[in-house]
Structure formats: structure tokens, C-alpha cells
PDB file of N, CA and C in Angstrom:
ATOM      1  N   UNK A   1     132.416 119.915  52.002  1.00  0.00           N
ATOM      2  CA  UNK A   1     132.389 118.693  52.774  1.00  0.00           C
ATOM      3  C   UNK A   1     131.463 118.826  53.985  1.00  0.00           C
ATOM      4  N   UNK A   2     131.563 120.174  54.832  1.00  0.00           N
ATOM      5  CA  UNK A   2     130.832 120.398  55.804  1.00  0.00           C
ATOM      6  C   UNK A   2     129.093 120.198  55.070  1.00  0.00           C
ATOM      7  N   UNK A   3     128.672 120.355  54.264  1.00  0.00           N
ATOM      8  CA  UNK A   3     127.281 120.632  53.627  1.00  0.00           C
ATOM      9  C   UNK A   3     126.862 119.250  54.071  1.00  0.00           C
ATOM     10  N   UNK A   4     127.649 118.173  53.080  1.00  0.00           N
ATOM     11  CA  UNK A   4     127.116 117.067  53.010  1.00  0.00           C
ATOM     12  C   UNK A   4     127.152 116.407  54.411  1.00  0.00           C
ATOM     13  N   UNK A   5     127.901 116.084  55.238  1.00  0.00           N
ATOM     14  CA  UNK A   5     127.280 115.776  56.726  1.00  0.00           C
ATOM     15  C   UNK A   5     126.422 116.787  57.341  1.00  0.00           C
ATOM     16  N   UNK A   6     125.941 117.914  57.206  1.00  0.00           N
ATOM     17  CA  UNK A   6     124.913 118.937  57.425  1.00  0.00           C
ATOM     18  C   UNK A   6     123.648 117.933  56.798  1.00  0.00           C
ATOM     19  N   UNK A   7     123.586 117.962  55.549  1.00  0.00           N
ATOM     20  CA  UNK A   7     122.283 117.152  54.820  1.00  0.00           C
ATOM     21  C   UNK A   7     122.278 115.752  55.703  1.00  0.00           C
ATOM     22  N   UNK A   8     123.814 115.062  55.718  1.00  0.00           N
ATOM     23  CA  UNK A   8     122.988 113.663  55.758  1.00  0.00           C
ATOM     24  C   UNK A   8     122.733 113.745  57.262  1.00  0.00           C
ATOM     25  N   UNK A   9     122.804 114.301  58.319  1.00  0.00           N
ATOM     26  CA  UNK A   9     122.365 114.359  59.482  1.00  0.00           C
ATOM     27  C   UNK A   9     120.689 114.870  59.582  1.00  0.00           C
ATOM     28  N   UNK A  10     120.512 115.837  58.909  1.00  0.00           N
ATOM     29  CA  UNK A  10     119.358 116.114  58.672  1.00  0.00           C
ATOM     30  C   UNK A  10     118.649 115.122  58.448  1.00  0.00           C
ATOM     31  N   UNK A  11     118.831 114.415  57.008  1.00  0.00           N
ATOM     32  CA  UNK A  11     118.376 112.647  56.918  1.00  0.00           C
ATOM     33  C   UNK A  11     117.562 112.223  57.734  1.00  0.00           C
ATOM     34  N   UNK A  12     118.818 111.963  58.701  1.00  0.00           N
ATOM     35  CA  UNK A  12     118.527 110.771  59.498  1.00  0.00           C
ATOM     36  C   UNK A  12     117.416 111.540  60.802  1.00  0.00           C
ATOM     37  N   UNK A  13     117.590 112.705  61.322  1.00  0.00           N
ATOM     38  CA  UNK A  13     117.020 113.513  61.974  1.00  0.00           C
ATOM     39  C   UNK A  13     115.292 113.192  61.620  1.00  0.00           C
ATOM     40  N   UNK A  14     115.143 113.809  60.655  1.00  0.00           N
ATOM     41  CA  UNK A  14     113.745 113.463  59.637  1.00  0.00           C
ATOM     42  C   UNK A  14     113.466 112.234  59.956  1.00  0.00           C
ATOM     43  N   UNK A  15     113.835 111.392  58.872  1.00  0.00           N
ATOM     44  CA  UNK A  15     113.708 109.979  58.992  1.00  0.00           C
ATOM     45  C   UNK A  15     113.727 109.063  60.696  1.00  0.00           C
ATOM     46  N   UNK A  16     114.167 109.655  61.954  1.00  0.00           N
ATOM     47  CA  UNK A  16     114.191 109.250  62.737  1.00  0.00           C
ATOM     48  C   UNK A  16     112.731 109.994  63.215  1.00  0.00           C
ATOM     49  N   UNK A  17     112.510 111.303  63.377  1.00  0.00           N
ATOM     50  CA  UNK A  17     111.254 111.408  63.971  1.00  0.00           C
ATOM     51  C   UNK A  17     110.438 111.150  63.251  1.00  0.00           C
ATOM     52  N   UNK A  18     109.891 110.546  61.567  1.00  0.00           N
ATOM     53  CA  UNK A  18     108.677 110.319  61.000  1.00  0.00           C
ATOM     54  C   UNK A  18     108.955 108.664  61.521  1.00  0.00           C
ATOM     55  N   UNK A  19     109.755 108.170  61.799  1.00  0.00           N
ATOM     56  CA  UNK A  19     109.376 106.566  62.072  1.00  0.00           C
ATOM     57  C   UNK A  19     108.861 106.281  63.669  1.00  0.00           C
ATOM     58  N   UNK A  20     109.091 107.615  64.535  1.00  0.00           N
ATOM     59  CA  UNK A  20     108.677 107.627  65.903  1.00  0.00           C
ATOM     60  C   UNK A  20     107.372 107.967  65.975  1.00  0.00           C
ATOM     61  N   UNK A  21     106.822 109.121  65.009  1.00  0.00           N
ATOM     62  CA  UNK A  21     106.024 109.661  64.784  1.00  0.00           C
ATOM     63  C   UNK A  21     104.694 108.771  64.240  1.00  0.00           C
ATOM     64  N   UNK A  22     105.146 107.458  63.565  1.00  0.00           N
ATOM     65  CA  UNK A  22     103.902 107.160  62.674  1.00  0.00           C
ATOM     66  C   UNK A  22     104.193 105.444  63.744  1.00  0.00           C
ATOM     67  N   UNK A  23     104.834 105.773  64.742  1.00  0.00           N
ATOM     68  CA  UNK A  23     105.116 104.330  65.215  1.00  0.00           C
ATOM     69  C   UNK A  23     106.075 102.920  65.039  1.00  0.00           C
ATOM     70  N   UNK A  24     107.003 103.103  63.890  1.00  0.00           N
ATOM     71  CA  UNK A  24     107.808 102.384  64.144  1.00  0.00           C
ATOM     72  C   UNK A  24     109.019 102.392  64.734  1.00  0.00           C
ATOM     73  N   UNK A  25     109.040 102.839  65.473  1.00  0.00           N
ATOM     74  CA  UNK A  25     110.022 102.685  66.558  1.00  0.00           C
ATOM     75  C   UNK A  25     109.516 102.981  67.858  1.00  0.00           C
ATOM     76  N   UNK A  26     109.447 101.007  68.392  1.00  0.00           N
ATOM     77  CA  UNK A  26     108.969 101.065  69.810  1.00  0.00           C
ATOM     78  C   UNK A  26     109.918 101.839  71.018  1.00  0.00           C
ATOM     79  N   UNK A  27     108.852 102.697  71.797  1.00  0.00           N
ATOM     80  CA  UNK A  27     109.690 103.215  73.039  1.00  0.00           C
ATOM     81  C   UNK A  27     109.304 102.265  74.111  1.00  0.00           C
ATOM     82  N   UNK A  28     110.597 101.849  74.702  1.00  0.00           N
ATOM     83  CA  UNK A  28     110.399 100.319  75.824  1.00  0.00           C
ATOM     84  C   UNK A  28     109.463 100.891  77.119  1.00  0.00           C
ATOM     85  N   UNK A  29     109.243 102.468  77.092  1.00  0.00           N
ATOM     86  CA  UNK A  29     109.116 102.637  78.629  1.00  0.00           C
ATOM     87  C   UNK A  29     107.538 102.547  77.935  1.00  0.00           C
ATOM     88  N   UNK A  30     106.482 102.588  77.111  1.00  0.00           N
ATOM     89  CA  UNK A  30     105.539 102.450  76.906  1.00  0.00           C
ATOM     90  C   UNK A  30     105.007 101.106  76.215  1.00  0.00           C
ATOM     91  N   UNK A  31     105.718 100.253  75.728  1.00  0.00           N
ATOM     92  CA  UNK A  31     105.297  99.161  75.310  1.00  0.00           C
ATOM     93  C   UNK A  31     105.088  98.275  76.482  1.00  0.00           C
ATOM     94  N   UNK A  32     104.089  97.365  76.184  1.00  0.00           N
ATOM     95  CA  UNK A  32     103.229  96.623  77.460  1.00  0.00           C
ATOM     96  C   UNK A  32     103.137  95.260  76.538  1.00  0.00           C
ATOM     97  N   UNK A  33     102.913  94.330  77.960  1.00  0.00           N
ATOM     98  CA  UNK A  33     101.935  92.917  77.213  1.00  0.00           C
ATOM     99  C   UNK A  33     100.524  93.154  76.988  1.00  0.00           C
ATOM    100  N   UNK A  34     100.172  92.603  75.947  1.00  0.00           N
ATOM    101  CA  UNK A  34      98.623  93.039  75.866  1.00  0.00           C
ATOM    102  C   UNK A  34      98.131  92.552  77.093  1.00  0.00           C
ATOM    103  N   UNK A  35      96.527  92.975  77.540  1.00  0.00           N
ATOM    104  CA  UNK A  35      96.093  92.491  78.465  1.00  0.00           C
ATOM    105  C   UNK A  35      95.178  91.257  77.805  1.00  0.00           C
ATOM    106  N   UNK A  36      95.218  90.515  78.724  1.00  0.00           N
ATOM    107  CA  UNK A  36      94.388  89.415  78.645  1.00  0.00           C
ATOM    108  C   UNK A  36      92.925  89.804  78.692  1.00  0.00           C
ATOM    109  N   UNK A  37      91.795  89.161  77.742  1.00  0.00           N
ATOM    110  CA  UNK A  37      90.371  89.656  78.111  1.00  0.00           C
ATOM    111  C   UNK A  37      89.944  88.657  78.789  1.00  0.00           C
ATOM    112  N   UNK A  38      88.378  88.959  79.075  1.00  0.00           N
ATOM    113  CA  UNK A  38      88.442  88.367  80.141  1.00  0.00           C
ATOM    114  C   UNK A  38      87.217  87.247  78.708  1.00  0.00           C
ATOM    115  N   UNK A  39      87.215  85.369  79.224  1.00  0.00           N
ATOM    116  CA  UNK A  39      86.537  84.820  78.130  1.00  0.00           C
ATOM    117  C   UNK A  39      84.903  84.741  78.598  1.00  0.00           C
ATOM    118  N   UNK A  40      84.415  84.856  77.869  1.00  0.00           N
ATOM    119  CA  UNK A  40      82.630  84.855  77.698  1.00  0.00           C
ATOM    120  C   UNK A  40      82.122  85.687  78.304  1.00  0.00           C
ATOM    121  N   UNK A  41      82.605  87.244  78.293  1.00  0.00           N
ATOM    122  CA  UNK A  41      81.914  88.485  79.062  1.00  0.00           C
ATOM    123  C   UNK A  41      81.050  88.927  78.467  1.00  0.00           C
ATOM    124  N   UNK A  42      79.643  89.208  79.245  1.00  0.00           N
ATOM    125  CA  UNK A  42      78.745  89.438  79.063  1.00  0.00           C
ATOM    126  C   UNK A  42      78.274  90.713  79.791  1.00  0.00           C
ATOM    127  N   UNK A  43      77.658  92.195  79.317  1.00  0.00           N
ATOM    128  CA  UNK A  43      76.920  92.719  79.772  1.00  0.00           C
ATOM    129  C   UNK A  43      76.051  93.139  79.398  1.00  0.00           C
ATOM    130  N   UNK A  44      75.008  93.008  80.206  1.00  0.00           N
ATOM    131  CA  UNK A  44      73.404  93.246  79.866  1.00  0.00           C
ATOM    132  C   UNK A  44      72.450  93.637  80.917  1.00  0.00           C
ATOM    133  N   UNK A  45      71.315  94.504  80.478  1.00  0.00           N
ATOM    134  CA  UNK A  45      71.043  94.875  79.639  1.00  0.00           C
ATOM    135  C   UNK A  45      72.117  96.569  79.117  1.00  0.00           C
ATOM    136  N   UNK A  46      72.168  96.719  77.987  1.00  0.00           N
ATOM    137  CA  UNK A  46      72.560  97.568  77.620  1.00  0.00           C
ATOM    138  C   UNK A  46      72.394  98.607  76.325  1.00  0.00           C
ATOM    139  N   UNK A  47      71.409  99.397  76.713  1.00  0.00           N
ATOM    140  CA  UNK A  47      71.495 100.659  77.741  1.00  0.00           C
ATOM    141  C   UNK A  47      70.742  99.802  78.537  1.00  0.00           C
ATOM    142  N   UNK A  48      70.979 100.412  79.747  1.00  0.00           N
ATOM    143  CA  UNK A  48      69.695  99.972  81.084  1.00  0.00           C
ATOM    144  C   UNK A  48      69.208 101.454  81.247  1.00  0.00           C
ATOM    145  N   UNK A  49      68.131 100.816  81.999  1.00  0.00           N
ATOM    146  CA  UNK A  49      67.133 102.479  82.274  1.00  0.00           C
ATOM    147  C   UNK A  49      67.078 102.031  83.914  1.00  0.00           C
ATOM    148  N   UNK A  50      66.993 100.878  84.608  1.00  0.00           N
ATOM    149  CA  UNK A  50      66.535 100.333  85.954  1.00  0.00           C
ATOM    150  C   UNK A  50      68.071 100.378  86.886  1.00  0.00           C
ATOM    151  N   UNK A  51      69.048 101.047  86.303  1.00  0.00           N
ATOM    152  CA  UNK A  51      70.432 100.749  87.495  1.00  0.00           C
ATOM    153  C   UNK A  51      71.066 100.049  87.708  1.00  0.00           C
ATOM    154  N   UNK A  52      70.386  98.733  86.793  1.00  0.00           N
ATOM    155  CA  UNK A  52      71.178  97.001  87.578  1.00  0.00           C
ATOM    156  C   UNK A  52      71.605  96.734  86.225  1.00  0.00           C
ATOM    157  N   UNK A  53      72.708  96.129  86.174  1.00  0.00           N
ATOM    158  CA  UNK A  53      73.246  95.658  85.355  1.00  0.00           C
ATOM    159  C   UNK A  53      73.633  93.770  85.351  1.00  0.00           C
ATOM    160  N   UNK A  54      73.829  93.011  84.968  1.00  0.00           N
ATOM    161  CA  UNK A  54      74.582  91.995  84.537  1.00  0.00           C
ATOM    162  C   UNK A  54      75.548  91.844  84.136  1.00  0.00           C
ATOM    163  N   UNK A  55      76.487  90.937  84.774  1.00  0.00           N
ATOM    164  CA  UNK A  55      78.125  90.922  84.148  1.00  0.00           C
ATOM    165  C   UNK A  55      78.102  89.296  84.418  1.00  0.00           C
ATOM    166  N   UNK A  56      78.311  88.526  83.556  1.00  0.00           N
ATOM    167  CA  UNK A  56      79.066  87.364  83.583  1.00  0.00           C
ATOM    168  C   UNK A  56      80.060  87.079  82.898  1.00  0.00           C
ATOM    169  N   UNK A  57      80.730  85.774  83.104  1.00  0.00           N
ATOM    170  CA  UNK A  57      81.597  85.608  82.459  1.00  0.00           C
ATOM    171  C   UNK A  57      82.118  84.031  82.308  1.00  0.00           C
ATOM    172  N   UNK A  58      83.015  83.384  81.324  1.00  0.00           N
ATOM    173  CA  UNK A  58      82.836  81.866  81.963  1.00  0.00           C
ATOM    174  C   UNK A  58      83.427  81.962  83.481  1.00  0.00           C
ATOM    175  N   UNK A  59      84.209  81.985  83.531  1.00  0.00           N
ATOM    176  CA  UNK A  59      85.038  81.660  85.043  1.00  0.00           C
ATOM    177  C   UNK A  59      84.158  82.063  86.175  1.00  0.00           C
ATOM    178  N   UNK A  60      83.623  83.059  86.355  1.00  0.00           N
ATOM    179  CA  UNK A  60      82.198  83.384  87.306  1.00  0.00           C
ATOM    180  C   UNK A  60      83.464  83.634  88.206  1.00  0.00           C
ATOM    181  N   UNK A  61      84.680  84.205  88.320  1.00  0.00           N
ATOM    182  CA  UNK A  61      84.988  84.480  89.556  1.00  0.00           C
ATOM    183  C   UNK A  61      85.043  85.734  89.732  1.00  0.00           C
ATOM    184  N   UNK A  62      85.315  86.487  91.463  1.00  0.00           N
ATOM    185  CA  UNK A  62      84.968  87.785  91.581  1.00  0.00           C
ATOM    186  C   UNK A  62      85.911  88.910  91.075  1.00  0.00           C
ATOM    187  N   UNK A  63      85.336  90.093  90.421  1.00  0.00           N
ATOM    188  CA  UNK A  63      85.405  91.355  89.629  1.00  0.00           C
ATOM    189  C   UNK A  63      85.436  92.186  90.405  1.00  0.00           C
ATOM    190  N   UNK A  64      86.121  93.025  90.039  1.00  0.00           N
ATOM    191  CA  UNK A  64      86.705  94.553  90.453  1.00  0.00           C
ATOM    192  C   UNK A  64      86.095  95.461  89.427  1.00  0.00           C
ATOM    193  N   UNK A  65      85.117  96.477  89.615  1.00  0.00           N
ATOM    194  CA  UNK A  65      84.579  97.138  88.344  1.00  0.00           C
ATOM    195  C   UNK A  65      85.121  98.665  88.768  1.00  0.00           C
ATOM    196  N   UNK A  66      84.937  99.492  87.224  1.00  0.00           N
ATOM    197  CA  UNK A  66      85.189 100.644  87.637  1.00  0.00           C
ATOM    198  C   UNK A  66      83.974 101.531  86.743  1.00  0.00           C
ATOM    199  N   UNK A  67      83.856 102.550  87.005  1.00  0.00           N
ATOM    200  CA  UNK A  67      82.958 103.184  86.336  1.00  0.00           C
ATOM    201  C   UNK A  67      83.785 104.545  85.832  1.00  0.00           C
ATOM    202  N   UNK A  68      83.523 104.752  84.432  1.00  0.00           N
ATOM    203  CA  UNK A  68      84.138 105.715  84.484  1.00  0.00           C
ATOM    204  C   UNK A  68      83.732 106.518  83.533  1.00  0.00           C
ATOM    205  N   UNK A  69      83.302 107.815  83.464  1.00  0.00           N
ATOM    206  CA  UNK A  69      82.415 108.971  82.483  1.00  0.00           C
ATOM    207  C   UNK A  69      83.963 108.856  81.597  1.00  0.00           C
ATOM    208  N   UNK A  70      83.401 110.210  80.494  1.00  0.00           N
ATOM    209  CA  UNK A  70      83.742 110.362  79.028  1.00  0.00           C
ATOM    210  C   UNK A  70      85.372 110.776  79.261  1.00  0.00           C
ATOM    211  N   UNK A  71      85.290 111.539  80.220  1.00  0.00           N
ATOM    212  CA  UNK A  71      86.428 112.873  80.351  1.00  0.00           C
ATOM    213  C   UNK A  71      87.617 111.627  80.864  1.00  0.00           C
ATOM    214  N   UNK A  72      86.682 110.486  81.316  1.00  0.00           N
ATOM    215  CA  UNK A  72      87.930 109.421  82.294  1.00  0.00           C
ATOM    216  C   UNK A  72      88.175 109.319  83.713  1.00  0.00           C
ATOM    217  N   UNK A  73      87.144 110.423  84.292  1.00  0.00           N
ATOM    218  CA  UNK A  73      86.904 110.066  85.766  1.00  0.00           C
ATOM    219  C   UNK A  73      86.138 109.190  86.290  1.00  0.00           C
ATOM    220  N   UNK A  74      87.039 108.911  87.014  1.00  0.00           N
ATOM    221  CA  UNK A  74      85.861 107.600  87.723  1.00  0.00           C
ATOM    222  C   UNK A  74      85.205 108.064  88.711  1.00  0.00           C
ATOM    223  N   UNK A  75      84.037 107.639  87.902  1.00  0.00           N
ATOM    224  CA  UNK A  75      82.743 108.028  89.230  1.00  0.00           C
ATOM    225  C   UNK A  75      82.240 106.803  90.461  1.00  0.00           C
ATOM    226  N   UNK A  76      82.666 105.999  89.598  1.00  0.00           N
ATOM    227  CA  UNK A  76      81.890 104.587  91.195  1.00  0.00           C
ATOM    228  C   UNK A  76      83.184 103.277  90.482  1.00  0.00           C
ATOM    229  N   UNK A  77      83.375 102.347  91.770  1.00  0.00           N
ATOM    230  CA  UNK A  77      83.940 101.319  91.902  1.00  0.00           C
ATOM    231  C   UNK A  77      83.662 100.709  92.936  1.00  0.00           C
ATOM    232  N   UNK A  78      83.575  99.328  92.463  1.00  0.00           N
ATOM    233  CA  UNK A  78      83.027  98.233  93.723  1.00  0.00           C
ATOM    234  C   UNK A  78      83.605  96.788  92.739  1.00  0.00           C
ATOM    235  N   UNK A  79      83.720  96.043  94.328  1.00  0.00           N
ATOM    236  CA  UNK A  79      84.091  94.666  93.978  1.00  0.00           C
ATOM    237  C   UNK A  79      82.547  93.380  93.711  1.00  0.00           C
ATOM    238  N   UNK A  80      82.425  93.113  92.829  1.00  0.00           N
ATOM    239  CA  UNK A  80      81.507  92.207  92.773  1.00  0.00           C
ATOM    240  C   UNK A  80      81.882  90.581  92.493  1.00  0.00           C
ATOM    241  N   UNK A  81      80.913  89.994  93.264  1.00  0.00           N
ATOM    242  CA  UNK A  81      81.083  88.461  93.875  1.00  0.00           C
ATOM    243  C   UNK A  81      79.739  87.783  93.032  1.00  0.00           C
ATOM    244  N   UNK A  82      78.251  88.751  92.726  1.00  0.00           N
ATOM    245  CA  UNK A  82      77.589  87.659  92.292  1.00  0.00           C
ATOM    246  C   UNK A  82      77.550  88.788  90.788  1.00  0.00           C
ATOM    247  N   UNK A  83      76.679  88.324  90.386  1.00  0.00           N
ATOM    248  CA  UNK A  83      76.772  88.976  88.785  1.00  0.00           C
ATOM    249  C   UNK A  83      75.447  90.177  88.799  1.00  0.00           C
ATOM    250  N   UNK A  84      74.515  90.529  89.769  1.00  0.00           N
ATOM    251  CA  UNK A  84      74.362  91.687  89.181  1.00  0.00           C
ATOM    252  C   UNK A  84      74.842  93.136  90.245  1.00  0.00           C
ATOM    253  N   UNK A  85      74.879  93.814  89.338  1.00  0.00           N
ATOM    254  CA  UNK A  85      75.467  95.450  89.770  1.00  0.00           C
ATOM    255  C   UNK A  85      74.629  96.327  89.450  1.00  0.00           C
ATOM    256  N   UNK A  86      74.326  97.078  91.366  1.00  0.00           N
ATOM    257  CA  UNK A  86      73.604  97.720  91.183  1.00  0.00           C
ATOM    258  C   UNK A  86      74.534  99.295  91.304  1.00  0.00           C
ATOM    259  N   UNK A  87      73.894 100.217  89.836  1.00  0.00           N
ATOM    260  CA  UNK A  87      74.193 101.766  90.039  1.00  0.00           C
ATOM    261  C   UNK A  87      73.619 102.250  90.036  1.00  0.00           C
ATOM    262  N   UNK A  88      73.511 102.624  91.796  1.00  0.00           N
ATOM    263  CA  UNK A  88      72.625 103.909  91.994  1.00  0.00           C
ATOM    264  C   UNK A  88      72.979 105.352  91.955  1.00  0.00           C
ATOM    265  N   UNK A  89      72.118 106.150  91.680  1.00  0.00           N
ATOM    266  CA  UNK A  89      72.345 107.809  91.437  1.00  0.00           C
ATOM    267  C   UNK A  89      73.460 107.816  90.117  1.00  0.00           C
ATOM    268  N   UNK A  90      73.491 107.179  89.408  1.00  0.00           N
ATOM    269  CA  UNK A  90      74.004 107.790  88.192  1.00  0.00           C
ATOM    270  C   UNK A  90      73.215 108.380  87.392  1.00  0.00           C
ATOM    271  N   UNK A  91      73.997 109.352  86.921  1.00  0.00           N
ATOM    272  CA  UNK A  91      72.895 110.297  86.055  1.00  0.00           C
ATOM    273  C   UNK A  91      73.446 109.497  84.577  1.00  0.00           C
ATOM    274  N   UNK A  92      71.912 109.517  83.622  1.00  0.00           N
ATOM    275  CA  UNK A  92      72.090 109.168  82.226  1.00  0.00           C
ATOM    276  C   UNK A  92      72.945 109.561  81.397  1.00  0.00           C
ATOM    277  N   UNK A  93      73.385 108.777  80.626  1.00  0.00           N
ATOM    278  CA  UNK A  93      74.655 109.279  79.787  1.00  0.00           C
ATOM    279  C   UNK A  93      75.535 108.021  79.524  1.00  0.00           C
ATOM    280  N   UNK A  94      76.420 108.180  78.966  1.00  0.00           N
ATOM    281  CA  UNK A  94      77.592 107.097  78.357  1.00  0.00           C
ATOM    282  C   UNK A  94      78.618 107.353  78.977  1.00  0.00           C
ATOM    283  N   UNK A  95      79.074 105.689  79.896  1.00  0.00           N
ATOM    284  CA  UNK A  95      80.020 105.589  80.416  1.00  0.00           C
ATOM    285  C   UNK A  95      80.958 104.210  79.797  1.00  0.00           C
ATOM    286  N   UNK A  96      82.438 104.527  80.467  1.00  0.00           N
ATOM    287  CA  UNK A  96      83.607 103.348  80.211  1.00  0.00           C
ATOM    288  C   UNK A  96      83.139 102.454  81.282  1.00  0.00           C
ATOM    289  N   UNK A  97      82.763 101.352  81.290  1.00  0.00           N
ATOM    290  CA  UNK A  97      83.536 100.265  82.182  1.00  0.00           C
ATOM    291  C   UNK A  97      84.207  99.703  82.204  1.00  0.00           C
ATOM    292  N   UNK A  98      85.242  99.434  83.307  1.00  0.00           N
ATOM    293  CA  UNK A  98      86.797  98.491  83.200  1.00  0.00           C
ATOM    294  C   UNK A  98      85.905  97.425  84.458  1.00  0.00           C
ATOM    295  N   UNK A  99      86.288  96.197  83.999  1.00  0.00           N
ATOM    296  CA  UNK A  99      86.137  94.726  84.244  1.00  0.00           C
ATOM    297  C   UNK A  99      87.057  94.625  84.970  1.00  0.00           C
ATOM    298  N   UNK A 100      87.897  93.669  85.835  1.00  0.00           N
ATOM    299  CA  UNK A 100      88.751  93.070  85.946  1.00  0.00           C
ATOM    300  C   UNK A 100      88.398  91.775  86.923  1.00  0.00           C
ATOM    301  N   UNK A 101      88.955  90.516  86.224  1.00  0.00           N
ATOM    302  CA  UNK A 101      88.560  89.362  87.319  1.00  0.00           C
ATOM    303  C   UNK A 101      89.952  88.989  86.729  1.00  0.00           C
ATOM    304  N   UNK A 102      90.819  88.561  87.949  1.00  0.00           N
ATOM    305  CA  UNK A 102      91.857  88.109  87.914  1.00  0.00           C
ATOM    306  C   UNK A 102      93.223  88.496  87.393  1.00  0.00           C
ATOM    307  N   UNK A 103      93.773  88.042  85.939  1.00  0.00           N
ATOM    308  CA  UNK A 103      94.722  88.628  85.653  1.00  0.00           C
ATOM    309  C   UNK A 103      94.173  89.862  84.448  1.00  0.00           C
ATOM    310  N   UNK A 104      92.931  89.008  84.084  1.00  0.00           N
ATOM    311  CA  UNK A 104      92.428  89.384  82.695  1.00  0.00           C
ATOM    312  C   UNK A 104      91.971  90.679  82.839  1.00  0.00           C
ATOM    313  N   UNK A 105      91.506  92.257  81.722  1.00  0.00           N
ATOM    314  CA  UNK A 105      90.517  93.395  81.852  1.00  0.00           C
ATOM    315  C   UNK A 105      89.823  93.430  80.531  1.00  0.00           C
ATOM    316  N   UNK A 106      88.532  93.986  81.148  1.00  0.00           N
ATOM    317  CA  UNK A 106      87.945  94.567  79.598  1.00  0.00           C
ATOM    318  C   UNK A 106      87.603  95.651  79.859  1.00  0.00           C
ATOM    319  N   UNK A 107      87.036  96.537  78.913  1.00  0.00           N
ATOM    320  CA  UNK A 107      86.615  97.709  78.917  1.00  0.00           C
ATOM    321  C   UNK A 107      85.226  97.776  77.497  1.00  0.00           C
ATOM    322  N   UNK A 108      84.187  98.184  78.336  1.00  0.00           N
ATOM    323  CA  UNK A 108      83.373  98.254  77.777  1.00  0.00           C
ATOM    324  C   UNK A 108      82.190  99.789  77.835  1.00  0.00           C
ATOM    325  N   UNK A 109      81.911  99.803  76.900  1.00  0.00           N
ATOM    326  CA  UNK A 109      80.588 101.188  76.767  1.00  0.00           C
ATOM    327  C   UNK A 109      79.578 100.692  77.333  1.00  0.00           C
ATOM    328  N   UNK A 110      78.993 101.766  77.994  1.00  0.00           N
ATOM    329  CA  UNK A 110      77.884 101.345  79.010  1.00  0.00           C
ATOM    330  C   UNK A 110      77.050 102.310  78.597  1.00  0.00           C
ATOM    331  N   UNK A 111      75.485 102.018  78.240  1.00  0.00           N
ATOM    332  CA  UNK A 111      74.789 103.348  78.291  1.00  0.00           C
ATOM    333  C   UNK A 111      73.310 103.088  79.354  1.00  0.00           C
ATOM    334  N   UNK A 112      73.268 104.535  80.538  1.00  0.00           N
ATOM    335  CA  UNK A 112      72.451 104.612  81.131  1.00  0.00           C
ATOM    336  C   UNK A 112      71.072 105.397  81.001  1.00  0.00           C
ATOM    337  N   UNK A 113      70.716 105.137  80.676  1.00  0.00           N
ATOM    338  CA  UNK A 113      69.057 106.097  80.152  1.00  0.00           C
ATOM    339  C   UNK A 113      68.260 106.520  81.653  1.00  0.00           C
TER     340      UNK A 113
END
């Protein structure tokens, strides 16, 4: 008798970490609302070789940017009001940018030549 609640605990043991494991079973302290994107974002040129970038968007209102290399450090952040952004002294290479105007974020690949 002892065997068989031995097995069926096992069961459920298994069966509980492959459904955590492959994702079905949400953990509340990590589930989120998606974020909102932000509508008609635009950046250009991309790659840039000149530092300045372009960001629009429909709403045209002001952005919070972040810059951020591969590893996930952020190297530069600034608030922008008109649409172009200038980065100076970055060295070439592929970076994250995070957007944010308002409630909405995006995140986009940036490449600097």
C-alpha cells in the first residue's frame, strides 16, 4: 500500500515540475500585463554611421530613451522632446533601445557603424 502512494506522489511531483517547466503553470509573482507599444514608431536611419538618429511616432509626445549594449547595460539615457537623438561617443556595434512615451514601451535593435 505504502508503494502505491510512493508512485502516485511521484506522479504528480513529475507532472507538476514538467508543466512549470515548459510553462503551464502561471507563477503570479512574474506574470505582467503586456506592455502597450508605442503606435507608428519609427527609427531611422538604421544602422547610422553619423550619431543622430530619428524616432517618431503618431502621438509625437515626449520619450524617455535608454540605450543599452548586448550584455544589458545601459550605456546612455536621455529624455527627448523633438525627434532627433543625438549619440555621441558611442563606439560601433549593436545596441537595445527601450522607447518609452507615456504608458506605452518598445524595444528596438539599433546598429551603429
Amino acid at each position: 500500500m505504502e508503494k502505491k502512494y510512493l508512485y502516485i506522489l511521484s506522479l504528480f511531483l513529475l507532472l507538476g515540475f514538467n508543466a512549470l517547466v515548459y510553462g503551464q503553470v502561471a507563477d503570479p509573482v512574474t506574470v505582467s500585463k503586456p506592455a502597450e507599444s508605442i503606435e507608428g514608431l519609427q527609427l531611422y536611419p538604421n544602422p547610422t554611421s553619423t550619431g543622430k538618429v530619428y524616432i517618431i511616432s503618431n502621438n509625437n509626445l515626449p520619450k524617455e530613451i535608454g540605450l543599452y549594449d548586448i550584455l544589458g547595460k545601459k550605456i546612455f539615457s536621455t529624455s527627448l522632446t523633438t525627434k532627433e537623438l543625438n549619440l555621441p561617443n558611442i563606439n560601433p556595434g549593436v545596441y537595445l533601445i527601450k522607447i518609452k512615451e507615456k504608458d506605452a514601451t518598445a524595444t528596438r535593435k539599433l546598429v551603429i557603424r
